[in-house]
Protein backbone atom coordinates (compact mmCIF):
# COMPACT_ATOMS: atom_id res chain seq x y z
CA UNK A 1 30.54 -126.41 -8.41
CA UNK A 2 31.27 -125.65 -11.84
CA UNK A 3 34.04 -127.95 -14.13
CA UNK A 4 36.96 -125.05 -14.22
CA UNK A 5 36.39 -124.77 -10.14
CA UNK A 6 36.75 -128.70 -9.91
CA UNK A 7 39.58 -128.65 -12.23
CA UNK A 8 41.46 -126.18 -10.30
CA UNK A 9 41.06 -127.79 -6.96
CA UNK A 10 42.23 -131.25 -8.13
CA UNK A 11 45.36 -129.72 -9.48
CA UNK A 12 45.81 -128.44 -6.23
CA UNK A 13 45.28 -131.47 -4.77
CA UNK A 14 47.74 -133.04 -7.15
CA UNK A 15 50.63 -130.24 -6.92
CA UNK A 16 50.14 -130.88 -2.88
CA UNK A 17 50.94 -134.55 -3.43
CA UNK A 18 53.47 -133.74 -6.18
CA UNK A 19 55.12 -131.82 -3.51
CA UNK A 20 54.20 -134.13 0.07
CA UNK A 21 54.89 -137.23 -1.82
CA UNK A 22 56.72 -137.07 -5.08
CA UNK A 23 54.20 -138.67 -7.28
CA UNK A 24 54.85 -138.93 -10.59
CA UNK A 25 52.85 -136.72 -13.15
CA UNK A 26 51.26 -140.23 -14.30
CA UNK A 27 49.80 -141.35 -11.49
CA UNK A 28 48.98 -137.87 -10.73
CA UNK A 29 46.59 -137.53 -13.77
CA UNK A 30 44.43 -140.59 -13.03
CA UNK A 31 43.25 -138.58 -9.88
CA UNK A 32 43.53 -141.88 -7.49
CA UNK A 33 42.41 -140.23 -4.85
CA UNK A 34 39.19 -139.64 -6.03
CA UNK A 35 36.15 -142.48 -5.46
CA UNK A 36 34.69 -141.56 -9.27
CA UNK A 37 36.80 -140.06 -12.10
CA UNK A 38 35.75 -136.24 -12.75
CA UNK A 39 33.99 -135.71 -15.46
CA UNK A 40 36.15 -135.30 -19.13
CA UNK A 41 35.90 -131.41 -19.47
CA UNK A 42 37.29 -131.20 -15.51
CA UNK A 43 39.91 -134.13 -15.48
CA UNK A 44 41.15 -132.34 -18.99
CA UNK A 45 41.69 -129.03 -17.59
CA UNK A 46 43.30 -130.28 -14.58
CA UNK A 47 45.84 -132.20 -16.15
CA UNK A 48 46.39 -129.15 -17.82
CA UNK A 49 47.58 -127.34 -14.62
CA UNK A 50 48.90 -130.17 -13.57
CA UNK A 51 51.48 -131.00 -16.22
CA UNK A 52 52.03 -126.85 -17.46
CA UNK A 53 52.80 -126.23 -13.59
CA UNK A 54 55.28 -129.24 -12.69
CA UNK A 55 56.90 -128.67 -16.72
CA UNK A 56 57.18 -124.58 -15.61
CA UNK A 57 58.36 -125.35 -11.97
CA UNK A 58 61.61 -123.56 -12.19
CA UNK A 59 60.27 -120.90 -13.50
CA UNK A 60 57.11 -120.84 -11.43
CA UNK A 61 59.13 -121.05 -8.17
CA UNK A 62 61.46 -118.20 -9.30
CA UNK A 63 58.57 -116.23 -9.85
CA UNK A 64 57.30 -117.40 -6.38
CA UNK A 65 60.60 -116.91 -4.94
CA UNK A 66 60.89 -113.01 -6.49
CA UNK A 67 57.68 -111.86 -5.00
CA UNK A 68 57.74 -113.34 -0.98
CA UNK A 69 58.78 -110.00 0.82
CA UNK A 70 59.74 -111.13 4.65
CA UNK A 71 59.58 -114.80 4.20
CA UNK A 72 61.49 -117.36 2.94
CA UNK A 73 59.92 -120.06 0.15
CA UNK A 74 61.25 -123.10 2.14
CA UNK A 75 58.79 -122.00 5.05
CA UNK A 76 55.33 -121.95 3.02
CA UNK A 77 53.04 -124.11 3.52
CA UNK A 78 52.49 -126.96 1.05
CA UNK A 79 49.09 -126.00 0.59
CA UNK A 80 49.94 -122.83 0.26
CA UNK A 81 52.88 -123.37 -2.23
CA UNK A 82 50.60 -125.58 -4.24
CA UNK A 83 48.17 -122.93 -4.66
CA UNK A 84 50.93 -120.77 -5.25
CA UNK A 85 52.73 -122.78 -7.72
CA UNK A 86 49.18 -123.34 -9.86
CA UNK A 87 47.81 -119.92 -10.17
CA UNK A 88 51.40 -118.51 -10.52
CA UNK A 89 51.53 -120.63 -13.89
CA UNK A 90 48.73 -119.32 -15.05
CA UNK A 91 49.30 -115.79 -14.39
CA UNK A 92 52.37 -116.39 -15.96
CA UNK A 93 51.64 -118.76 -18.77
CA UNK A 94 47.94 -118.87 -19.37
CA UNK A 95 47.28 -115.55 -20.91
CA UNK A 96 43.58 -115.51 -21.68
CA UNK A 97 42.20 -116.48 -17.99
CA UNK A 98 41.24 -113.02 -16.81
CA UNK A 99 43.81 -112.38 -13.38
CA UNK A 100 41.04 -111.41 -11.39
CA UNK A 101 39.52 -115.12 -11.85
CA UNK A 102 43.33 -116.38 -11.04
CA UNK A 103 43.52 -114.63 -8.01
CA UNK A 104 39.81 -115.13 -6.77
CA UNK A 105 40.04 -119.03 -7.09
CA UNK A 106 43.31 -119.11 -5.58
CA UNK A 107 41.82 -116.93 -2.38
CA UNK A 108 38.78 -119.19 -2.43
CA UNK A 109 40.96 -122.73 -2.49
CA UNK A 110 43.09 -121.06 0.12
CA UNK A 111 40.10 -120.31 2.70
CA UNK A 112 38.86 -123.92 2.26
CA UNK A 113 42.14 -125.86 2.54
CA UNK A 114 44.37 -123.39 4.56
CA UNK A 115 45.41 -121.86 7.53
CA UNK A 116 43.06 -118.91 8.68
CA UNK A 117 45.04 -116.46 6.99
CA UNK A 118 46.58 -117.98 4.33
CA UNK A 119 44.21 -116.30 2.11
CA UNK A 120 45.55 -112.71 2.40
CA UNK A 121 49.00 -113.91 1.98
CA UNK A 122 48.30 -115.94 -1.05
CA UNK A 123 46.76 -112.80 -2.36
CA UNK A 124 49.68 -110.37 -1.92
CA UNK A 125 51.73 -112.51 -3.51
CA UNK A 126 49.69 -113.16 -6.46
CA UNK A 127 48.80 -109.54 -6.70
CA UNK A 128 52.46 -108.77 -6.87
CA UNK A 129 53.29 -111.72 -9.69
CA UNK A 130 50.01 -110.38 -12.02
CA UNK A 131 51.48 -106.38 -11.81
CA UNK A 132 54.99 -107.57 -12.93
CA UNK A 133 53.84 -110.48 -15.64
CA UNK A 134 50.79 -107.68 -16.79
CA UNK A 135 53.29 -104.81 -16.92
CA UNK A 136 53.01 -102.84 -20.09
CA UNK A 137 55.70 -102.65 -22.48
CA UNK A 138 58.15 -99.37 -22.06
CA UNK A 139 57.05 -96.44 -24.40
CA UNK A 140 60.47 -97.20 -26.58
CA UNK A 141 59.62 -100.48 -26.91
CA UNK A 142 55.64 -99.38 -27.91
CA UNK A 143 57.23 -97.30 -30.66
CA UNK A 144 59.62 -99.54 -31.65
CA UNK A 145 56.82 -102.38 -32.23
CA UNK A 146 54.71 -99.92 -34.08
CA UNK A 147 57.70 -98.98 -36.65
């Protein structure tokens, strides 16, 4: 399983007890859950999503919140808002990671910690945040950027 993979599902993990249990961001980064420490590379980049999702999670949630058509946010899952809440700040806030990868992880956490179908419904709503965060500028405001 490669680092960025490893990194993503401990943040889930993380977010999940973030949300179940209220840990703090502290205790959260030492991973004690886990029998061995990840390696540097993986614990790094999951503290990443870790702190830049709980830091954003206003905005995150209002993004969250914005894009559930027929269903309220205080009935998701908390696996499912965790993997919600993680991939939506990176759609959102991490720029460079391609939204295809976002999306594709996100599906691939949700099949292995969700319900059966939590999968397609993580992916409509992540499809809907990357078309409104990836949505190109209006042709005024093209021009007026070029002037």
């Amino acid at each position: 399983m490669a680092s960025r993979r490893k990194g993503r599902i401990l943040a889930f993990q993380a977010l999940y007890a973030w949300e179940a249990a209220g840990t703090s961001v502290e205790e959260l980064a030492v991973f004690p859950w886990l029998e061995q420490p990840p390696d540097e590379e993986t614990a790094a980049f999951s503290r990443l999503l870790i702190g830049g999702t709980i830091e954003n999670s206003r905005a995150v949630d209002r993004m969250i919140r914005s894009h559930l058509k027929n269903w309220d946010f205080s009935r998701l899952s908390r696996v499912d808002l965790a993997v919600l809440r993680m991939s939506a700040y990176t759609l959102m806030y991490q720029r460079e990671v391609p939204p295809s990868i976002v999306i594709d992880e996100a599906i691939g956490i949700s099949k292995e910690f969700g319900a059966d179908d939590s999968y397609r419904f993580i992916n409509g709503v992540l499809d809907s945040i990357r078309k409104s965060v990836n949505k190109p500028a209006s042709s005024e405001t093209a021009v007026s950027q070029i002037r």
